[in-house]
C-alpha atoms as a PDB file:
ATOM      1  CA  UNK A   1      55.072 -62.682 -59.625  1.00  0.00           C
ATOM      2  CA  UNK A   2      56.354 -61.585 -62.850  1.00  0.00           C
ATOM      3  CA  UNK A   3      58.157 -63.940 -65.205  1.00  0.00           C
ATOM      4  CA  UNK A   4      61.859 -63.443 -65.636  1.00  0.00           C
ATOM      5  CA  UNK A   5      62.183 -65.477 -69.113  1.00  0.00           C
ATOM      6  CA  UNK A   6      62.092 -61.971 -70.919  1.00  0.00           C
ATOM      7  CA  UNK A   7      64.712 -60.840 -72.184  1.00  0.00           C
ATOM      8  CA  UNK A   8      64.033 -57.355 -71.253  1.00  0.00           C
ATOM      9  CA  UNK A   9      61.275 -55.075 -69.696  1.00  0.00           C
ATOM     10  CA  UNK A  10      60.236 -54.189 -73.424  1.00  0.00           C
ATOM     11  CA  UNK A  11      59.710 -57.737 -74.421  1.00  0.00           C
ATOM     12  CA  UNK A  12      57.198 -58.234 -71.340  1.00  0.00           C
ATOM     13  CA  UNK A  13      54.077 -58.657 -72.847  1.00  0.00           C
ATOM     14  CA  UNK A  14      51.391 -55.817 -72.275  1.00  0.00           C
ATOM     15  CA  UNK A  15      48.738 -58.128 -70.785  1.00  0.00           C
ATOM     16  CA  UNK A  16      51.107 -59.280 -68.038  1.00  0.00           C
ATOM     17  CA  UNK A  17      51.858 -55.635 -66.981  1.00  0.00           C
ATOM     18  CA  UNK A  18      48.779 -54.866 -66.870  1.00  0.00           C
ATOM     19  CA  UNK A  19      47.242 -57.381 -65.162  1.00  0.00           C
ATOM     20  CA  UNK A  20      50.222 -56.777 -62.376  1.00  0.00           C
ATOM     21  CA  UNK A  21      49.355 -53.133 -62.343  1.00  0.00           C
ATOM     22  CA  UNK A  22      45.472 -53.952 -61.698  1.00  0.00           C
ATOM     23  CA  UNK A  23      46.786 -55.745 -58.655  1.00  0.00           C
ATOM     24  CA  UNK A  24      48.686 -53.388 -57.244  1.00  0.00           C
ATOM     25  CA  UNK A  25      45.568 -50.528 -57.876  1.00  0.00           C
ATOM     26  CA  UNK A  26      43.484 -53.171 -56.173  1.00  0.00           C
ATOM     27  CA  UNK A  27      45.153 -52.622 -53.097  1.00  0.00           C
ATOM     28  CA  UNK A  28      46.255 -48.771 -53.126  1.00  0.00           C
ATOM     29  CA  UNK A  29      44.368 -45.754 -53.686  1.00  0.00           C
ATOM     30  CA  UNK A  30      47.342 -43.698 -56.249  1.00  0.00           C
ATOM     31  CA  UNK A  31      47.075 -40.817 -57.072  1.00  0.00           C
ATOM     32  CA  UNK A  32      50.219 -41.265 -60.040  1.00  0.00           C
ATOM     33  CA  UNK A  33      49.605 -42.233 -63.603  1.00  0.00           C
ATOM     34  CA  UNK A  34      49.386 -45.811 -64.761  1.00  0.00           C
ATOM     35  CA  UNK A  35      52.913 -45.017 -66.893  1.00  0.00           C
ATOM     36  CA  UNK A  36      54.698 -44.547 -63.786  1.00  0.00           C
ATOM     37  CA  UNK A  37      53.661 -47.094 -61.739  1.00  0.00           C
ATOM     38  CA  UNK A  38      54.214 -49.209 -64.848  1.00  0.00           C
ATOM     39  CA  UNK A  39      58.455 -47.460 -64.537  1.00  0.00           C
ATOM     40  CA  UNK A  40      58.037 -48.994 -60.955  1.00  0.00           C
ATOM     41  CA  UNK A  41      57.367 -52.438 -61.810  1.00  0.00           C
ATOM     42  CA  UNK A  42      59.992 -52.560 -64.432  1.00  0.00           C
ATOM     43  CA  UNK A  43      62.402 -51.481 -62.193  1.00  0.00           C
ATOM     44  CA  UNK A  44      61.473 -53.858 -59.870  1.00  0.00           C
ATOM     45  CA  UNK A  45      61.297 -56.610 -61.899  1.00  0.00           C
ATOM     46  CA  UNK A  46      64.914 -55.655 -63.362  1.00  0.00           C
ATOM     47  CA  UNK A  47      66.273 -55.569 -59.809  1.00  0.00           C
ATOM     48  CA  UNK A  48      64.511 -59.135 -58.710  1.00  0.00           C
ATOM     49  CA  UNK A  49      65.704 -60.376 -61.891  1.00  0.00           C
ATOM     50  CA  UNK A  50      69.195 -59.543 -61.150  1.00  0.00           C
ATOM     51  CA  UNK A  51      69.479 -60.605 -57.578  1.00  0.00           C
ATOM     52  CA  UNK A  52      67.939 -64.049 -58.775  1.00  0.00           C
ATOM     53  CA  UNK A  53      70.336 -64.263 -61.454  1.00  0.00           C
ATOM     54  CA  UNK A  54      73.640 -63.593 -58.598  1.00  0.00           C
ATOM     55  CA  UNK A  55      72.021 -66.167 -56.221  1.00  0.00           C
ATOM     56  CA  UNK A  56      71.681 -68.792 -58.797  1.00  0.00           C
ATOM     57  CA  UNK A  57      73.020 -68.620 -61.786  1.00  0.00           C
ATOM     58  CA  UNK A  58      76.644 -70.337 -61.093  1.00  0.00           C
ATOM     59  CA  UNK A  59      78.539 -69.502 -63.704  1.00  0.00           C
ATOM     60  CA  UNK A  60      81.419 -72.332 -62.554  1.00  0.00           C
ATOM     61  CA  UNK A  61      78.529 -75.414 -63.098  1.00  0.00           C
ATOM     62  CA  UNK A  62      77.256 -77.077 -65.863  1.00  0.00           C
ATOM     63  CA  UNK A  63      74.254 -75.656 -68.336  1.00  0.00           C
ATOM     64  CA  UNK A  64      72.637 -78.943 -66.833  1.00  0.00           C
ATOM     65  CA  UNK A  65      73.227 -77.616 -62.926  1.00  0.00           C
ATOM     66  CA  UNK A  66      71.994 -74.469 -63.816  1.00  0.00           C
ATOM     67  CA  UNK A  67      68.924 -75.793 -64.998  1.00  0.00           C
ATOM     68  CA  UNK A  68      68.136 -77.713 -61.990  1.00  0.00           C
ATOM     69  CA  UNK A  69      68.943 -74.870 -59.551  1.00  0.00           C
ATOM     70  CA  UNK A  70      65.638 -73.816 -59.972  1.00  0.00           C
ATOM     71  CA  UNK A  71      64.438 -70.646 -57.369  1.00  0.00           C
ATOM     72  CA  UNK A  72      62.148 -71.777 -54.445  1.00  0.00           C
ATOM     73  CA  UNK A  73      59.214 -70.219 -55.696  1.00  0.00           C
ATOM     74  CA  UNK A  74      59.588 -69.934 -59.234  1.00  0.00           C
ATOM     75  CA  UNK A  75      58.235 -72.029 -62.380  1.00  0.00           C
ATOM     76  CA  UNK A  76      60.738 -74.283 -63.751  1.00  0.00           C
ATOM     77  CA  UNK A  77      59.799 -73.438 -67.579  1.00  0.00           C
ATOM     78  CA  UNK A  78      60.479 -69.538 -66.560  1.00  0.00           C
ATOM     79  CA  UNK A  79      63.734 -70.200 -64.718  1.00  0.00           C
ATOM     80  CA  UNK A  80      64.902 -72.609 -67.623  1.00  0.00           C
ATOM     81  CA  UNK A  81      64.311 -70.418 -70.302  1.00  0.00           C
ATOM     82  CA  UNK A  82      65.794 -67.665 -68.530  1.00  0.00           C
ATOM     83  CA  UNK A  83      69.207 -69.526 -67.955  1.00  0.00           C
ATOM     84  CA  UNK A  84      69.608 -70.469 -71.602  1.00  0.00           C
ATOM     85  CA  UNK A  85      69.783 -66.956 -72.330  1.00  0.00           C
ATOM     86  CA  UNK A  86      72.255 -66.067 -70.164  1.00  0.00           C
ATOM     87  CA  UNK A  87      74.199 -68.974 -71.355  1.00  0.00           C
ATOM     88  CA  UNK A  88      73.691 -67.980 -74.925  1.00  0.00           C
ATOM     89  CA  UNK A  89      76.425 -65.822 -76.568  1.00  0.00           C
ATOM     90  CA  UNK A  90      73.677 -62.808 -76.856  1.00  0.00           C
ATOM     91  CA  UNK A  91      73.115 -63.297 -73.168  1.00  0.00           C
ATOM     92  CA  UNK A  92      77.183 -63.268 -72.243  1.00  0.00           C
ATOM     93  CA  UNK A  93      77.691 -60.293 -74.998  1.00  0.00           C
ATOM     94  CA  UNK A  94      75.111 -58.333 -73.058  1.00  0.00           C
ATOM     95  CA  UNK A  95      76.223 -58.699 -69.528  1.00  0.00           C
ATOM     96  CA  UNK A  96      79.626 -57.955 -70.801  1.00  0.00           C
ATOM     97  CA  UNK A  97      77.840 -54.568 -72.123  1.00  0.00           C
ATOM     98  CA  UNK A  98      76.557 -53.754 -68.925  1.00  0.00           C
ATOM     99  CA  UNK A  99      79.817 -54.286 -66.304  1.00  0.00           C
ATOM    100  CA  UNK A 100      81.505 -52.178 -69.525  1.00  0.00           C
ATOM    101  CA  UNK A 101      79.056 -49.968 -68.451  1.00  0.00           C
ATOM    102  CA  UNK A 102      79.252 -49.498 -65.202  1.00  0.00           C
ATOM    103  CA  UNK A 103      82.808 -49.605 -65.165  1.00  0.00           C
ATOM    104  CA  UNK A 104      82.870 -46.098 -67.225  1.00  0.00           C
ATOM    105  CA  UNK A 105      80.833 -44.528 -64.533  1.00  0.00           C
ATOM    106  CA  UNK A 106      82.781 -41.299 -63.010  1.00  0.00           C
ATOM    107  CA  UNK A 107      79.857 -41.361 -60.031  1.00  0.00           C
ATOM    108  CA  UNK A 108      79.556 -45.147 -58.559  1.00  0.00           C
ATOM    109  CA  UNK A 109      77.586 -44.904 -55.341  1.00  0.00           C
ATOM    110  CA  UNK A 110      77.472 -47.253 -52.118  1.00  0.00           C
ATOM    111  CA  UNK A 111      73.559 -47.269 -52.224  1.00  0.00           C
ATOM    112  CA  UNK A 112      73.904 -50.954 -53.997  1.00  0.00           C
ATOM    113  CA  UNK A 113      69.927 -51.618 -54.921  1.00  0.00           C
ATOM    114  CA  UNK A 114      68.473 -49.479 -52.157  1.00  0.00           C
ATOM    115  CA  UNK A 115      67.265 -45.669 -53.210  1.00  0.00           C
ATOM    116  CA  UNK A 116      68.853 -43.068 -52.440  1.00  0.00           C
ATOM    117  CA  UNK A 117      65.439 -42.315 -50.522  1.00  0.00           C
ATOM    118  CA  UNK A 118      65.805 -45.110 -48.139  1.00  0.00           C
ATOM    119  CA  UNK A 119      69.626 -44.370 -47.903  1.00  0.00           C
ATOM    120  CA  UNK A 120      68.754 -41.002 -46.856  1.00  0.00           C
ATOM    121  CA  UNK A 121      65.535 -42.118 -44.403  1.00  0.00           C
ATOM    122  CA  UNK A 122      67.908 -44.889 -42.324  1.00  0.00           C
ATOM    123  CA  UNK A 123      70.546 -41.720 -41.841  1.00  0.00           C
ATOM    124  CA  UNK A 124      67.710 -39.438 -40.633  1.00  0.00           C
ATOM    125  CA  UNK A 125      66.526 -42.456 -38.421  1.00  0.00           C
ATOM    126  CA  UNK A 126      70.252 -42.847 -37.143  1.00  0.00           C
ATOM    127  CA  UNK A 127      70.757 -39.089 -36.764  1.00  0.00           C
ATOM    128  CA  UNK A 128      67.263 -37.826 -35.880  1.00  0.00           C
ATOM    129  CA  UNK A 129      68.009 -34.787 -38.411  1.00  0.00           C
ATOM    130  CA  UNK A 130      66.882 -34.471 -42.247  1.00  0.00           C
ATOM    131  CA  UNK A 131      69.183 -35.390 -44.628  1.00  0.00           C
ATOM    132  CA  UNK A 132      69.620 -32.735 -47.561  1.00  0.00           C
ATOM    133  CA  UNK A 133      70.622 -33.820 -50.709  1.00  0.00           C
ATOM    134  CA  UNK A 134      74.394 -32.759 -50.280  1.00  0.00           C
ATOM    135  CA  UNK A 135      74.725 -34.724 -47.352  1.00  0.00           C
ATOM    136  CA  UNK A 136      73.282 -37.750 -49.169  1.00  0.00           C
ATOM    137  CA  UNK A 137      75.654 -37.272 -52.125  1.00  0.00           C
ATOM    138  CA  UNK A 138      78.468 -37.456 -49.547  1.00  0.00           C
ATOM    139  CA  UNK A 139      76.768 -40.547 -47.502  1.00  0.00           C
ATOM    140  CA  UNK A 140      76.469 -42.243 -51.230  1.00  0.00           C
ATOM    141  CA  UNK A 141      79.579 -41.392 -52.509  1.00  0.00           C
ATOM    142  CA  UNK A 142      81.816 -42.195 -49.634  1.00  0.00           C
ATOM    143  CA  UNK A 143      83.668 -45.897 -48.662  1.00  0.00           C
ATOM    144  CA  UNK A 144      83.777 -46.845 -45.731  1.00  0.00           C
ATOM    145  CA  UNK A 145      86.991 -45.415 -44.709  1.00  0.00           C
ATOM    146  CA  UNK A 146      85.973 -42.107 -45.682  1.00  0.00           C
ATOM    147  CA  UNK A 147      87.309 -41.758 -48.233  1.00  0.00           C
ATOM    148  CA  UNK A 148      85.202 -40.657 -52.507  1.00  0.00           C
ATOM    149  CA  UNK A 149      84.642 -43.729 -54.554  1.00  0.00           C
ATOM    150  CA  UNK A 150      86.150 -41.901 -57.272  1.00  0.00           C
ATOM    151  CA  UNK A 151      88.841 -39.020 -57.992  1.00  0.00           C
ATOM    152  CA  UNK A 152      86.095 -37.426 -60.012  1.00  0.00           C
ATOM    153  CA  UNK A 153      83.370 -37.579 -57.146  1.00  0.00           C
ATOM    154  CA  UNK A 154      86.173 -36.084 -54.641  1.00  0.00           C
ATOM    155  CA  UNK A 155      86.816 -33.301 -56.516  1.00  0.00           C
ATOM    156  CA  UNK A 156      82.647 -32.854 -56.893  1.00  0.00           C
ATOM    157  CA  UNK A 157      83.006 -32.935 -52.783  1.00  0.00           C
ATOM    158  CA  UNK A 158      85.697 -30.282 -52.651  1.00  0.00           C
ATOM    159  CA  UNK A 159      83.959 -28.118 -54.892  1.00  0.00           C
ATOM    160  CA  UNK A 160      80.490 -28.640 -53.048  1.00  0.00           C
ATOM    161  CA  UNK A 161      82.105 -28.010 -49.754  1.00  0.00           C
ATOM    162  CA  UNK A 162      83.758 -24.487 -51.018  1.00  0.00           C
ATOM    163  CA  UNK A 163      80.384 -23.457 -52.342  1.00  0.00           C
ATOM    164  CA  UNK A 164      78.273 -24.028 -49.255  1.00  0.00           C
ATOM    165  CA  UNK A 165      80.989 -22.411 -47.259  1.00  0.00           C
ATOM    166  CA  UNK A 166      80.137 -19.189 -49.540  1.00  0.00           C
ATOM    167  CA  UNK A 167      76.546 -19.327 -49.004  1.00  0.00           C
ATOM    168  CA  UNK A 168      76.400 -19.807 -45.695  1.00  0.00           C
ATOM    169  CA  UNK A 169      78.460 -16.813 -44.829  1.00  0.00           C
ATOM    170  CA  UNK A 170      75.964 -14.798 -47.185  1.00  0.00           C
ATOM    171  CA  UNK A 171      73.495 -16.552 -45.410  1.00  0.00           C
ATOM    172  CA  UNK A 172      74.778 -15.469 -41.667  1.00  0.00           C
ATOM    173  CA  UNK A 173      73.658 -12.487 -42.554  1.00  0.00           C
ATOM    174  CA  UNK A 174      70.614 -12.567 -43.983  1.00  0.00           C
ATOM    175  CA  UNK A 175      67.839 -14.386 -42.150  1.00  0.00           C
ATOM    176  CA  UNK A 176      65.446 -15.074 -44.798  1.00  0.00           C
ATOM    177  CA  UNK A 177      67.532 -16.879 -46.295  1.00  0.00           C
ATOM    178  CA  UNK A 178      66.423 -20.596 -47.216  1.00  0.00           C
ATOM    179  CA  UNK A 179      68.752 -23.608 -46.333  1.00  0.00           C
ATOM    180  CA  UNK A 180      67.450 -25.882 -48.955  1.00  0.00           C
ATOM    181  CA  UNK A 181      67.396 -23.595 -51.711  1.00  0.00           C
ATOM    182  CA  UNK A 182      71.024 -22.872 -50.992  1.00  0.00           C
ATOM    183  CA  UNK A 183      71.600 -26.521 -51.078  1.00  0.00           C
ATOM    184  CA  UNK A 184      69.975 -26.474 -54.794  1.00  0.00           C
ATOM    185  CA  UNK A 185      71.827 -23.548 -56.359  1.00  0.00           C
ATOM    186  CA  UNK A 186      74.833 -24.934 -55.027  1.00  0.00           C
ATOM    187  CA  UNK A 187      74.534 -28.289 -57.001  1.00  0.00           C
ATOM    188  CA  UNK A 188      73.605 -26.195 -59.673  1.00  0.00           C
ATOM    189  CA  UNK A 189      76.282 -24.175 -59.862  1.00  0.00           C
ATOM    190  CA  UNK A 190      78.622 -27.137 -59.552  1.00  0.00           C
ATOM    191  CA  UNK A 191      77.504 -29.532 -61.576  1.00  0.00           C
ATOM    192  CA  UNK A 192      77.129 -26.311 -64.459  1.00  0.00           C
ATOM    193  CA  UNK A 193      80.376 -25.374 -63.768  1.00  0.00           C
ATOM    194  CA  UNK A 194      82.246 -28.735 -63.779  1.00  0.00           C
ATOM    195  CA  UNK A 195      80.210 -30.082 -67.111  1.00  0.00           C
ATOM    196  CA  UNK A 196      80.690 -33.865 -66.489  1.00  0.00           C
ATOM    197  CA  UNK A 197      78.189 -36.854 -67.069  1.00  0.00           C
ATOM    198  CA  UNK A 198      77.820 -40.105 -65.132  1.00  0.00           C
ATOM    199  CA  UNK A 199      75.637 -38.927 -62.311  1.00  0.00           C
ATOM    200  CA  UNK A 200      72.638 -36.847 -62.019  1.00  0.00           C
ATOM    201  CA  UNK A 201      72.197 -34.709 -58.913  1.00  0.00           C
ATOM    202  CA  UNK A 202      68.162 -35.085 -60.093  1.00  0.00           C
ATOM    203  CA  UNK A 203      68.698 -38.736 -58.597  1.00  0.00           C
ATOM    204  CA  UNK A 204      68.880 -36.626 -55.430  1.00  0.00           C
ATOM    205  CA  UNK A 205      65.671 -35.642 -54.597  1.00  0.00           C
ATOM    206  CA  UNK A 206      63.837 -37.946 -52.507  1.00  0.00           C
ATOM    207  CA  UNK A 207      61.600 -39.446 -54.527  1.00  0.00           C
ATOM    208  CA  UNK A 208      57.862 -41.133 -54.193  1.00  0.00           C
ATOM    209  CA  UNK A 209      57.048 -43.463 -51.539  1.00  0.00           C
ATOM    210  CA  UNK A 210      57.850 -46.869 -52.889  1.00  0.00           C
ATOM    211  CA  UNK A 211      54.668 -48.097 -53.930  1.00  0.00           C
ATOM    212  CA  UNK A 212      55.654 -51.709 -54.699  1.00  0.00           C
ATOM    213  CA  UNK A 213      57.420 -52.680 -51.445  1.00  0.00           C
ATOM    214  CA  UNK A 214      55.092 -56.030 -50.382  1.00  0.00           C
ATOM    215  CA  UNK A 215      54.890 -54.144 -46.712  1.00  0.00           C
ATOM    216  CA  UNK A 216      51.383 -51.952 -46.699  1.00  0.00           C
ATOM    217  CA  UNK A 217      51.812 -48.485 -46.053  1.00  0.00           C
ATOM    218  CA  UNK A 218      49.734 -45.138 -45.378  1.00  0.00           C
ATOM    219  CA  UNK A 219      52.710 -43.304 -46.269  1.00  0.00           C
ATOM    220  CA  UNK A 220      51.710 -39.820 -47.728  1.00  0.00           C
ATOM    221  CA  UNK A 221      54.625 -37.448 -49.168  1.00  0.00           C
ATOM    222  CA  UNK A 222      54.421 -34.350 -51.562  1.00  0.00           C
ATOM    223  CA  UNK A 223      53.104 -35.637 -55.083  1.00  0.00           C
ATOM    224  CA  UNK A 224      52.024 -38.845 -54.034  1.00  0.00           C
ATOM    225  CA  UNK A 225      49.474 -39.877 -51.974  1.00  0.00           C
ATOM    226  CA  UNK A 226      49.344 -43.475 -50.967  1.00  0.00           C
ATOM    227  CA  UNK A 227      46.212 -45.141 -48.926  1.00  0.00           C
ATOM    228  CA  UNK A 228      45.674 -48.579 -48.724  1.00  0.00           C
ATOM    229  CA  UNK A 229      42.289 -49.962 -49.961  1.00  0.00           C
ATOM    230  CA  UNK A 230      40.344 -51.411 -46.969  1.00  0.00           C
ATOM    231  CA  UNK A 231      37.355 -54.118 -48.110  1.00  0.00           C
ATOM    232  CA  UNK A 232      34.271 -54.571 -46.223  1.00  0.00           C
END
């Protein structure tokens, strides 16, 4: 496991990502570069980080409590030094940063931690038909009432849903037509035409096979091909 008593991805030494990425190549066969797996592991390591941090790191205790309520699993010295900086006033100023943040997002999504990949492969599961990535920016941008998580992402909807109307009338007629190029200049048009920040429709496409879930996996999808190593 990677230590969490960094205060960032950048201030992880080079010898511990490397050694974790020399695991991970021990057991798959990648064909991706080193500097992306390496943008895995970060990630990962952000997002373990952070769900450690929610399950543990009372903020209504004592600095003493906190120290003690050590993760099953983890080293004390990590998980010590690790709560003193989010006690410290640099820790505090920099969570504060981040809900800022994510408060000033126009496009919050109901994914949580999960891609939008494995969003959109538990609806295909559920459905038994692909999920394109209009669909998935509805599924991710809808509560569950029904209603958009924002005004902004609504209006996205409306627009989305006037476009594909268009196309697929042009399309009616015209049987060489491809579905999921439509889908693309659609969200290109849109997103052009409405000239807003906060989301990326890039986030969309359904991305590598995760290569860093602990489950092993002969999964094999367009740019990536994943095989586990067997040993003799």
């Amino acid at each position: 496991m990677l230590p969490i008593n960094y205060e960032s991805w950048h201030h992880m030494p080079d010898s511990n990502k490397n050694q974790a990425l020399a695991n991970i190549k021990e057991r798959f066969a990648l064909e991706v570069s080193d500097d992306y797996i390496k943008k895995a592991l970060g990630k990962r390591w952000r997002d373990n980080k952070s769900t450690l941090k929610k399950q543990y790191f009372k903020k209504d205790i004592s600095l003493e409590e906190k120290l003690r309520n050590v993760p099953p699993g983890m080293l004390r010295y990590q998980w010590e030094d690790a709560v003193r900086f989010w006690n410290s006033k640099k820790g505090e100023d920099r969570e504060r940063v981040g809900t800022s943040s994510r408060q000033k997002q126009k496009f919050t999504h109901t994914a949580g931690s999960r891609s939008f990949a494995s969003v959109a492969e538990a609806e295909e599961v559920k459905s038994g038909q692909k999920v394109g990535r209009l669909q998935l920016f509805e599924i991710t941008h809808r509560k569950k009432d029904g209603s958009p998580m924002t005004s902004e992402a609504g209006e996205i909807m409306e627009k989305l849903k006037e476009k594909k109307a268009e196309y697929e009338a042009i399309a009616s007629s015209d049987s060489s037509a491809n579905l999921e190029n439509i889908d693309n200049r659609i969200i290109t048009e849109v997103w052009v035409l409405k000239g807003t920040v906060g989301f990326d429709f890039k986030d969309l496409v359904l991305p590598r096979p995760n290569i860093l879930d602990p489950a092993p996996s002969n999964t094999c999808l367009p740019e990536v091909k994943l095989k586990l190593k067997f040993r003799g």
